[in-house]
Protein backbone atom coordinates (compact mmCIF):
# COMPACT_ATOMS: atom_id res chain seq x y z
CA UNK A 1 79.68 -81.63 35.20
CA UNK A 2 80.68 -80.92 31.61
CA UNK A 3 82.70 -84.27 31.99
CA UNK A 4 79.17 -86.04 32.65
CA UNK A 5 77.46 -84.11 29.64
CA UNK A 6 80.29 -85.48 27.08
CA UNK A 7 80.53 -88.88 28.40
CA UNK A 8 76.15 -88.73 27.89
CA UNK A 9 76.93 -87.15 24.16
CA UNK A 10 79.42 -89.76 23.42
CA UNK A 11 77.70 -92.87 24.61
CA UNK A 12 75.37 -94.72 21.58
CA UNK A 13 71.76 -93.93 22.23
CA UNK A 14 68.70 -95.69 19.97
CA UNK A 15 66.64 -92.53 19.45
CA UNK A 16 63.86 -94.30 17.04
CA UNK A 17 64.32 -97.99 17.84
CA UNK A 18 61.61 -98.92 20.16
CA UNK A 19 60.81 -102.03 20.53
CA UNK A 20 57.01 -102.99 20.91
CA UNK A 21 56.17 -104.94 24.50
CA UNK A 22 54.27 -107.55 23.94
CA UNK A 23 51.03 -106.45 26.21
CA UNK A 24 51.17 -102.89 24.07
CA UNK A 25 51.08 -104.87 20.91
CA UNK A 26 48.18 -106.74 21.92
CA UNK A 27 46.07 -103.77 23.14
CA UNK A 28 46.83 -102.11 19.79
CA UNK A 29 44.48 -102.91 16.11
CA UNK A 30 46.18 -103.31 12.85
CA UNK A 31 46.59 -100.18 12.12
CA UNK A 32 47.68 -98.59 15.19
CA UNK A 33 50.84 -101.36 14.80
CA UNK A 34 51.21 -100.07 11.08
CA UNK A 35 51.79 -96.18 12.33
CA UNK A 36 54.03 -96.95 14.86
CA UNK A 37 55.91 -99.48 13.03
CA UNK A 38 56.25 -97.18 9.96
CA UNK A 39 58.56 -94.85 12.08
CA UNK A 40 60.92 -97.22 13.98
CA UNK A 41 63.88 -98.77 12.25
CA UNK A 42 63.62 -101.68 10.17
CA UNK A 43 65.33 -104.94 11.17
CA UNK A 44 68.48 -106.39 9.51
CA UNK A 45 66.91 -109.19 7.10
CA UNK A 46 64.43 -106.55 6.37
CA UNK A 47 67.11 -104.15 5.28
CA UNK A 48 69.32 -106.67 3.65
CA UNK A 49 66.11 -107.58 1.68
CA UNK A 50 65.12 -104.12 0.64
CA UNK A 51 68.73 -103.36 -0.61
CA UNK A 52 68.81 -106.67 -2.54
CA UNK A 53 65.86 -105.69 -4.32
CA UNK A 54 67.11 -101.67 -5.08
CA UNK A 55 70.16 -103.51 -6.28
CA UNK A 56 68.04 -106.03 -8.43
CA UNK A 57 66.26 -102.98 -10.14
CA UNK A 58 69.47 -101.38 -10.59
CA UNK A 59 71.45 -103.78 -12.42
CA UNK A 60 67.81 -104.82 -14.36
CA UNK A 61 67.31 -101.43 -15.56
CA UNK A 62 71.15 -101.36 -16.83
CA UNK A 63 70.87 -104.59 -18.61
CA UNK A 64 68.29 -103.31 -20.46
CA UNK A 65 69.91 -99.93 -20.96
CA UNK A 66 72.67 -102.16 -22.37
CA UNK A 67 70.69 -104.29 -24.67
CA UNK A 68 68.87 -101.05 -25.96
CA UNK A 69 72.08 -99.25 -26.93
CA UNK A 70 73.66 -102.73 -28.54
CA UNK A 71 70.20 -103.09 -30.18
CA UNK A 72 70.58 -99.82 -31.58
CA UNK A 73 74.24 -100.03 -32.13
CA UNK A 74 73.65 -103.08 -34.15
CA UNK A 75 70.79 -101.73 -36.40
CA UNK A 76 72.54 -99.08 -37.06
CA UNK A 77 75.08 -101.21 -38.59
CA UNK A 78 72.19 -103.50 -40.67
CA UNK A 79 71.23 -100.15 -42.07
CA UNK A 80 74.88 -99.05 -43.13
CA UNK A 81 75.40 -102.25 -44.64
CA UNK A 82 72.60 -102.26 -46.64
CA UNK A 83 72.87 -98.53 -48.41
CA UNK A 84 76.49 -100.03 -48.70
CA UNK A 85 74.67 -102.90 -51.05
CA UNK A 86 72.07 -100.43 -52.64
CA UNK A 87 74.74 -98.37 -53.66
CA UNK A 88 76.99 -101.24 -54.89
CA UNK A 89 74.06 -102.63 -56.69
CA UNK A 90 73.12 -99.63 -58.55
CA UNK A 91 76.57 -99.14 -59.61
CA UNK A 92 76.40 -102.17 -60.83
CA UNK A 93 73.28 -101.87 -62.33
CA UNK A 94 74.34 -98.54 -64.29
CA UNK A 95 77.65 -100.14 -65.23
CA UNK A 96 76.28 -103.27 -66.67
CA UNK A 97 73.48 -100.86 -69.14
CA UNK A 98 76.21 -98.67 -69.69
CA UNK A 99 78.34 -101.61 -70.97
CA UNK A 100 74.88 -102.82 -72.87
CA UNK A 101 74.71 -99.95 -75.23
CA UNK A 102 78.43 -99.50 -76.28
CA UNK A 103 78.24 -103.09 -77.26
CA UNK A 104 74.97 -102.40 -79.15
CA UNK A 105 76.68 -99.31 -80.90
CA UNK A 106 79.59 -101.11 -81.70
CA UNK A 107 77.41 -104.31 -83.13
CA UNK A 108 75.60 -101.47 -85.64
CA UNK A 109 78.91 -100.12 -87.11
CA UNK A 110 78.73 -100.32 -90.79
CA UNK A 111 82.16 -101.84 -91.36
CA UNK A 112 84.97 -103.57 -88.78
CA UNK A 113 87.39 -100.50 -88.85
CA UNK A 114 84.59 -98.32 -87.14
CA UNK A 115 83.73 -100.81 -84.61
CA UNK A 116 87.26 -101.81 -83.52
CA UNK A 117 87.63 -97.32 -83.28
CA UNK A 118 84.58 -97.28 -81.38
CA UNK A 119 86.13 -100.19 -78.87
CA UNK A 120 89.33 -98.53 -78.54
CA UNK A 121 88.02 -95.17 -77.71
CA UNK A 122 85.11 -96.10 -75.94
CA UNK A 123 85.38 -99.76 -73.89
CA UNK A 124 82.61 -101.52 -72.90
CA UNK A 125 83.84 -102.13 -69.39
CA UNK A 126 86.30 -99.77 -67.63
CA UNK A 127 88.94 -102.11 -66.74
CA UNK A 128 90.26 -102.08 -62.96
CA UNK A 129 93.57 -103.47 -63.82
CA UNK A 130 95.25 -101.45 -65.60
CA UNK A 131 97.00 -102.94 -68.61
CA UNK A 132 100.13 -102.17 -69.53
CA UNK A 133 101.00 -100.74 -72.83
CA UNK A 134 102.81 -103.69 -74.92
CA UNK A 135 103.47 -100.95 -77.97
CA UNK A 136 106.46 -98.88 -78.95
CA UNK A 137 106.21 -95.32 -80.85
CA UNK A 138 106.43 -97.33 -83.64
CA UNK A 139 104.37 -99.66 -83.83
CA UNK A 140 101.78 -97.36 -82.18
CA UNK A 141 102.61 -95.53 -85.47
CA UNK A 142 101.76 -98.69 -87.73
CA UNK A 143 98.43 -99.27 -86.18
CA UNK A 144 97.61 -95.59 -86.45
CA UNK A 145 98.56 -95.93 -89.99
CA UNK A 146 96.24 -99.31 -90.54
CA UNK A 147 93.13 -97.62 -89.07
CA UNK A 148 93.42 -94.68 -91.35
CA UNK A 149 93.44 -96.81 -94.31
CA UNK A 150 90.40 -96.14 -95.79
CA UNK A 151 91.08 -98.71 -98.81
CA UNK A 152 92.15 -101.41 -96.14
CA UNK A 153 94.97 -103.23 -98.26
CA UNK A 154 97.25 -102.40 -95.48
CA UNK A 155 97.99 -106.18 -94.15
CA UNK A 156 97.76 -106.59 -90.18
CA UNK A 157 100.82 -107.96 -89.09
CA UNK A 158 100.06 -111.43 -87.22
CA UNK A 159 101.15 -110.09 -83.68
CA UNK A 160 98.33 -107.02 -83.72
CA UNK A 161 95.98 -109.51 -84.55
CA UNK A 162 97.02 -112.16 -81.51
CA UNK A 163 97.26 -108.49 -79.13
CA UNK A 164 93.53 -107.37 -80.63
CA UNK A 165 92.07 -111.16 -80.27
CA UNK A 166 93.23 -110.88 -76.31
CA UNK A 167 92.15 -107.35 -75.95
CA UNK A 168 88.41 -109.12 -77.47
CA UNK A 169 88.53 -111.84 -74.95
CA UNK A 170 89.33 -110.14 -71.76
CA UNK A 171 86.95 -107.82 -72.70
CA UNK A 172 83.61 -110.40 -73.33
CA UNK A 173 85.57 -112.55 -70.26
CA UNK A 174 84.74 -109.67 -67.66
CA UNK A 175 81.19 -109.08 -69.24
């Protein structure tokens, strides 16, 4: 007897499929179809359909999730770049008034000696490039000695005046 009982709990049984005979389904109205019905298992094209269309929301609704975070993602990068440009352009900006009034202090010096001082000590431009220093101690020396003059009939040898001229037009080259 317990045999029996197993081989009944084993076998397959369809506890909520019933199917509707055809006489019942006539006898019954709309709605009394629509109760029943909305307890019994659906059928397979009904189930492949309804899983279709979960899956369709799914991947919808992650599509857009994606779009909204590479939207986001990509704004976020607009905005970066242009502080990056605000920035640049200020320093710009306060490089190029900066570089304004030396010039216009220099121009007002009363004689060429205080204007070339006034360049040497304080450039227009800050140069990026570094140059290299072309002078020895003693020539250094000279040129210390030439800008002291206060009588200026100390004669400029012609290689400080080529090195000055250059100096000049790198100088109004990167204004």
């Amino acid at each position: 007897m317990t045999d029996a009982k197993a081989l009944l709990r084993n076998k397959p049984t369809q506890r909520f499929r019933k199917s509707l005979p055809s006489c019942d389904a006539s006898k019954m109205t709309s709605e009394q179809k629509a109760r029943y019905m909305a307890f019994a298992d659906p059928t397979k094209p009904d189930v492949k359909t309804m899983l279709a269309a979960a899956l369709m929301k799914e991947r919808k609704a992650l599509d857009n999730q994606q779009r909204e975070v590479e939207n986001k993602n990509l704004i976020g990068v607009l905005k970066a770049s242009e502080a990056r440009n605000r920035l640049r352009n200020s320093r710009l900006q306060y490089q190029h008034l900066r570089a304004q009034e030396i010039n216009f202090l220099i121009s007002f010096q009363r004689n060429a000696k205080g204007a070339v001082r006034l360049e040497v000590f304080l450039p227009p431009r800050r140069n990026i490039a570094k140059l290299s220093d072309c002078m020895d101690t003693i020539q250094r020396s000279r040129i210390e000695e030439i800008l002291e003059d206060e009588s200026a009939l100390i004669m400029l040898p012609s290689w400080v005046i080529k090195h000055l001229q250059e100096n000049q037009a790198q100088r109004t080259t990167t204004l």
